[in-house]
N, C-alpha and C. Protein backbone atom coordinates (compact mmCIF):
# COMPACT_ATOMS: atom_id res chain seq x y z
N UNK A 1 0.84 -1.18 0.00
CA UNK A 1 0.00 0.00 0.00
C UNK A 1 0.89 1.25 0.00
N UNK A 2 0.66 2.02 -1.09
CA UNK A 2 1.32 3.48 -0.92
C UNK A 2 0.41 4.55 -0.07
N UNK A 3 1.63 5.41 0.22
CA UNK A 3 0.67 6.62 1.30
C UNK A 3 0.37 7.45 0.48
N UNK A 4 -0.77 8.45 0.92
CA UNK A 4 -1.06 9.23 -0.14
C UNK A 4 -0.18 10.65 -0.85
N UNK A 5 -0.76 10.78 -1.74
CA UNK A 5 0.38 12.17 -2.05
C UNK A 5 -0.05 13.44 -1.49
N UNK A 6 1.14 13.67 -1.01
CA UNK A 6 1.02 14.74 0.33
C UNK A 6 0.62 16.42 -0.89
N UNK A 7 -0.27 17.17 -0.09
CA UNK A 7 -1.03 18.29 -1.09
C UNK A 7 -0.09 19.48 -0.52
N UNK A 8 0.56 19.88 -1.54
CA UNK A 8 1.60 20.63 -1.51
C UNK A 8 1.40 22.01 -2.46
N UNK A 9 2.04 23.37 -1.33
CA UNK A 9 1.13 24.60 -1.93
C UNK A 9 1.06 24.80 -3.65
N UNK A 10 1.71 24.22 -4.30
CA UNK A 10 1.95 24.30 -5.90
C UNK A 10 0.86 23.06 -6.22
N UNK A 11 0.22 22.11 -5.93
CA UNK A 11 -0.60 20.79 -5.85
C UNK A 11 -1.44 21.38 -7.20
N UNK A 12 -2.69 22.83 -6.97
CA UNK A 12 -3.51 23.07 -7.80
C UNK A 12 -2.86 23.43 -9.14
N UNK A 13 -1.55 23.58 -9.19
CA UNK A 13 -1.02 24.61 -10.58
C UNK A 13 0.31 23.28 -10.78
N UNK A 14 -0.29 22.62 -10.37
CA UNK A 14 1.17 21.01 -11.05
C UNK A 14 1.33 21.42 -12.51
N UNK A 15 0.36 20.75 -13.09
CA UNK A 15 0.57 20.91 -14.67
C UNK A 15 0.92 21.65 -15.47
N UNK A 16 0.86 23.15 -14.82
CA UNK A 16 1.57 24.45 -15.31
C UNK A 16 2.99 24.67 -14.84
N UNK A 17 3.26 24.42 -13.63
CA UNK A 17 4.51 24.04 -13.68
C UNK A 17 5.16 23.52 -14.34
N UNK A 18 5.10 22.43 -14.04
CA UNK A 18 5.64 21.07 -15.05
C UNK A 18 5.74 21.34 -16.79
N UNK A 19 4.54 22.32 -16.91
CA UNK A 19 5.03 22.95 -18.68
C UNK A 19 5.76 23.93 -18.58
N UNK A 20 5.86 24.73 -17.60
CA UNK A 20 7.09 25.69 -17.65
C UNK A 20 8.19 25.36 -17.76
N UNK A 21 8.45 23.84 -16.58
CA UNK A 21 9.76 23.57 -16.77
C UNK A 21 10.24 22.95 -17.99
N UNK A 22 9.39 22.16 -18.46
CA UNK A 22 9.93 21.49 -19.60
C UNK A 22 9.98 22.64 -21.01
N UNK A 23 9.62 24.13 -20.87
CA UNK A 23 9.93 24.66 -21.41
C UNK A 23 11.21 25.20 -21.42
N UNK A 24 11.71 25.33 -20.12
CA UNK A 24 12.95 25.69 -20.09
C UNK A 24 14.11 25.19 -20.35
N UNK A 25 13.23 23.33 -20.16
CA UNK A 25 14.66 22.07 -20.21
C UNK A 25 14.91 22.73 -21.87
N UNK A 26 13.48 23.33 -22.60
CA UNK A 26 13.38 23.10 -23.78
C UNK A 26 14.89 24.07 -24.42
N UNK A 27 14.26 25.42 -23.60
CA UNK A 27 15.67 26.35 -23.51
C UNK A 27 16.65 26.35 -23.67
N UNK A 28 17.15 25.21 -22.48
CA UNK A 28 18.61 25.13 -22.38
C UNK A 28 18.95 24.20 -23.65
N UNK A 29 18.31 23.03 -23.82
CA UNK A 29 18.59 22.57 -25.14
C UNK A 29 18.95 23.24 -25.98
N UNK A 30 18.04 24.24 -26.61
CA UNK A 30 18.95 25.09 -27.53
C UNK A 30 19.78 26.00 -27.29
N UNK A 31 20.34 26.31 -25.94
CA UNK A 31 21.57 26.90 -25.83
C UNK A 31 22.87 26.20 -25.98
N UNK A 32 22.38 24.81 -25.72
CA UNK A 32 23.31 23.52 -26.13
C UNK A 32 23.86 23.73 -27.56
N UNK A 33 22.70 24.23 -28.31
CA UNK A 33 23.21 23.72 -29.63
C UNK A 33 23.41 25.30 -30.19
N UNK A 34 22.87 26.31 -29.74
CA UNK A 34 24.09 27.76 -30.15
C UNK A 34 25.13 27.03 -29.82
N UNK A 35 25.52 26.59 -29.04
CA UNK A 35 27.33 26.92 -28.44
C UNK A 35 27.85 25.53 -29.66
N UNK A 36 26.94 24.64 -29.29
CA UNK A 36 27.90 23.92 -30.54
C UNK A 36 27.57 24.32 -32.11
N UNK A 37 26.80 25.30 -32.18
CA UNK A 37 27.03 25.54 -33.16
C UNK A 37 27.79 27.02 -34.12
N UNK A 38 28.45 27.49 -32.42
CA UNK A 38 29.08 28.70 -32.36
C UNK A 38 28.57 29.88 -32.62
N UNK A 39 27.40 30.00 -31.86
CA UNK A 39 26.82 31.55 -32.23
C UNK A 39 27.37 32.34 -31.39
N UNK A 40 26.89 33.37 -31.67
CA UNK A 40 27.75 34.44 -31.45
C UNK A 40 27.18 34.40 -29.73
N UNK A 41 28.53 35.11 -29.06
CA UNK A 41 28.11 35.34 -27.22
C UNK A 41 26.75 35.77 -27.02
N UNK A 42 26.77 36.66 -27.27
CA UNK A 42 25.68 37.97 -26.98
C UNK A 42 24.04 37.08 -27.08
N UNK A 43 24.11 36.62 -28.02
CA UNK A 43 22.86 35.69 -28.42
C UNK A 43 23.06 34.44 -27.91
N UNK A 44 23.76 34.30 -27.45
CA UNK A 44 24.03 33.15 -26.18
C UNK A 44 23.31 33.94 -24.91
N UNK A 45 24.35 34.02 -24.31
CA UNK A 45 23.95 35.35 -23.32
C UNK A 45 22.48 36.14 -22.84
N UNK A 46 21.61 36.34 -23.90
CA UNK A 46 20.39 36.81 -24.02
C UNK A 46 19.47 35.37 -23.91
N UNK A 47 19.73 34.19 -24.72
CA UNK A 47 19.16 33.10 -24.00
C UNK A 47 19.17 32.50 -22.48
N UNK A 48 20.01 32.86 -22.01
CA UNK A 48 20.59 32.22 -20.55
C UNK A 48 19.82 33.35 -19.96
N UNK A 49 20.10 34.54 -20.21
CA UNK A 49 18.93 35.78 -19.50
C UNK A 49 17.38 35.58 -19.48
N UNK A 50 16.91 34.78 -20.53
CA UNK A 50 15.11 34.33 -20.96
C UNK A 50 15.50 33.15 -19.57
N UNK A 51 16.22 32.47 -19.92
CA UNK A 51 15.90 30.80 -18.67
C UNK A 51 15.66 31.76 -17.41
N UNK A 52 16.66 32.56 -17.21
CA UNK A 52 16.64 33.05 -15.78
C UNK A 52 15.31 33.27 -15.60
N UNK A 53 15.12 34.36 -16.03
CA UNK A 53 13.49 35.47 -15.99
C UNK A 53 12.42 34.02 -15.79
N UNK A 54 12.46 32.74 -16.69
CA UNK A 54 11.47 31.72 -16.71
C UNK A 54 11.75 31.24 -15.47
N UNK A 55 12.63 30.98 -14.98
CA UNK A 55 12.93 30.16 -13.96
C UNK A 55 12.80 30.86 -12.62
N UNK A 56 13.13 32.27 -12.65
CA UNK A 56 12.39 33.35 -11.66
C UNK A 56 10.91 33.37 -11.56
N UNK A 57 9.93 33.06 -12.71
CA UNK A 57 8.83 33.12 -12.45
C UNK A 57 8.23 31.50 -11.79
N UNK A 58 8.64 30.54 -12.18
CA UNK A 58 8.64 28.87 -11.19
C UNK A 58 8.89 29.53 -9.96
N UNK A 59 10.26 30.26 -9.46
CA UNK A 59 10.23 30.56 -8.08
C UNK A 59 9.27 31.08 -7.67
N UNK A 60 8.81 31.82 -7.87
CA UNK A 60 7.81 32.89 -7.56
C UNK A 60 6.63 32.65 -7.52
N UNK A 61 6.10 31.58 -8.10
CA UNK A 61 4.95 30.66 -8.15
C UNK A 61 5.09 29.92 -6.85
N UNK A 62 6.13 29.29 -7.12
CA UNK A 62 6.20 28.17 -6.02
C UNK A 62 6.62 28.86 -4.50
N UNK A 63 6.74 30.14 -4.11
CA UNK A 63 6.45 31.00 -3.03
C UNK A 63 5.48 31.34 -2.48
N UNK A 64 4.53 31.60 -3.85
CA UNK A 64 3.42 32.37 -3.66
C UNK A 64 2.23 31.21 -3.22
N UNK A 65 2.46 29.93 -3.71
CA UNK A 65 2.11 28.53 -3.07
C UNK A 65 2.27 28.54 -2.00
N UNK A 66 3.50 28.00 -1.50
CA UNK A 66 4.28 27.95 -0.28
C UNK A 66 3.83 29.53 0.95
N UNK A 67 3.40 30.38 0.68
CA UNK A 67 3.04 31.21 1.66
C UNK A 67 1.03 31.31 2.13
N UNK A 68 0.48 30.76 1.00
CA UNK A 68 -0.69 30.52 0.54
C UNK A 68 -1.14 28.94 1.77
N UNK A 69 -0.56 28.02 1.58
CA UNK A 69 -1.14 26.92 1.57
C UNK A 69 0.30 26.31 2.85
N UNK A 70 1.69 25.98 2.47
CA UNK A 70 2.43 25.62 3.54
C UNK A 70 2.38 26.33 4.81
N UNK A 71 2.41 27.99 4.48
CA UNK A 71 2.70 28.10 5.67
C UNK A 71 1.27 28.76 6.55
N UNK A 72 -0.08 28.72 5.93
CA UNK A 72 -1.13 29.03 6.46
C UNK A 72 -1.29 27.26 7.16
N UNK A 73 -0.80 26.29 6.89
CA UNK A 73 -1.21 25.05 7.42
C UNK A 73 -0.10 24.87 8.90
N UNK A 74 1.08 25.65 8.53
CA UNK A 74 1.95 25.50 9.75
C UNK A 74 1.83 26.26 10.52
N UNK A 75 1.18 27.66 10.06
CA UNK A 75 0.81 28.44 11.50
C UNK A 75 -0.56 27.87 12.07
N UNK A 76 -1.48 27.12 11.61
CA UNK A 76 -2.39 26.39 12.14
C UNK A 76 -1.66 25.04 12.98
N UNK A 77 -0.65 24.72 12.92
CA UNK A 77 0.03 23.57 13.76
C UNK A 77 1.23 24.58 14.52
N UNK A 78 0.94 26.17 14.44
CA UNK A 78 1.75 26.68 15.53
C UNK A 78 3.07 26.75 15.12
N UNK A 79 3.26 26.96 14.11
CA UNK A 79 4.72 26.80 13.62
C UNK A 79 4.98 27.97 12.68
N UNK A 80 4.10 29.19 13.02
CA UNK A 80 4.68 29.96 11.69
C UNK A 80 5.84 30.68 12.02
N UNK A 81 6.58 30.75 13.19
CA UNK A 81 8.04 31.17 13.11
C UNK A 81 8.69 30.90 12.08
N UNK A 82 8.97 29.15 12.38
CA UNK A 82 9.48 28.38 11.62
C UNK A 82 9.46 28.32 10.00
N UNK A 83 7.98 28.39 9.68
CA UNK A 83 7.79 28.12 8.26
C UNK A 83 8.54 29.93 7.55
N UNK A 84 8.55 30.64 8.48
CA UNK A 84 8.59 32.18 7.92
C UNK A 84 9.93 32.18 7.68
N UNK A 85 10.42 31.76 8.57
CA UNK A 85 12.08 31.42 8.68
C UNK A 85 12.70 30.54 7.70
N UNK A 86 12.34 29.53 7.38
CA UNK A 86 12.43 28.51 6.50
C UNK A 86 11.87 29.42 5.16
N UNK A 87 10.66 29.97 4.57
CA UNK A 87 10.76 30.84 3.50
C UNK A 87 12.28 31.78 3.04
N UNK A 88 12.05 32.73 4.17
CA UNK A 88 12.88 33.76 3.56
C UNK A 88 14.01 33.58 3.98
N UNK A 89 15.04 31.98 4.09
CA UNK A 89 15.92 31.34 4.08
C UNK A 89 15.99 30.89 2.35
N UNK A 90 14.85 30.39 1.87
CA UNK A 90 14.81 30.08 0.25
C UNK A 90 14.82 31.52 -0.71
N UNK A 91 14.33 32.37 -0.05
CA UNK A 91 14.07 33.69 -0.60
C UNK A 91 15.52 34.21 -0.98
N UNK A 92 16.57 34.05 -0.04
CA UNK A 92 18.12 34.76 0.29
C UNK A 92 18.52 33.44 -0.47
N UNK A 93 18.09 32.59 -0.38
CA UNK A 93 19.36 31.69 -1.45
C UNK A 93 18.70 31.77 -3.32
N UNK A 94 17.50 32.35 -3.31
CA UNK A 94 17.42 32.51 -4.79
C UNK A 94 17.91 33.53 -4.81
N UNK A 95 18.09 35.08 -4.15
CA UNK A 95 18.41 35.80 -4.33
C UNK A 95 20.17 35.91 -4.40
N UNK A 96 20.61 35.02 -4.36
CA UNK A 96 22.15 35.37 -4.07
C UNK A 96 22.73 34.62 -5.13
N UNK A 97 21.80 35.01 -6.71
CA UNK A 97 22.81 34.28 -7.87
C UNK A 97 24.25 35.07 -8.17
N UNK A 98 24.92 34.56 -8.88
CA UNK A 98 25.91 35.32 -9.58
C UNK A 98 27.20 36.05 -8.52
């Protein structure tokens, strides 16, 4: 017997996720194949800038989940120190690219 699948603040917007990302796997694929096919930096460069911006908006989804649904369920089990703490611990590590 499996346990059930735990409902997680992103749960209602799965499938939109999941096409974002595979849009992006889609992305990087073709940044794969500029470089092997030697395009020029700049247009390199400007692709890797689109993943970011895409991949900033997954974060930002999956926050806006996570403050919605995780941590309205953990301050109901008394824990919203924790969950607040634990956020804007993920918040400072997306923020600290580059």
């Amino acid at each position: 017997m499996t346990a059930p699948t735990p409902i997680r603040g992103y749960t209602a917007s799965k499938d939109q996720l999941l096409a974002r990302l595979r849009r992006v796997e889609g992305q990087v694929r073709g940044i794969e194949k500029m470089v092997d096919d030697d395009r020029y930096c700049i247009d390199v460069l400007t692709q890797i800038s689109a993943i970011q911006a895409a991949l900033d908006k997954v974060a930002l989804g999956l926050l806006d989940g996570h403050a919605r649904h995780c941590m309205h369920e953990g301050a109901a089990d008394g824990r919203a120190d924790e969950m607040a703490t634990e956020m804007m611990a993920a918040v400072g590590r997306l923020m600290k690219r580059g």
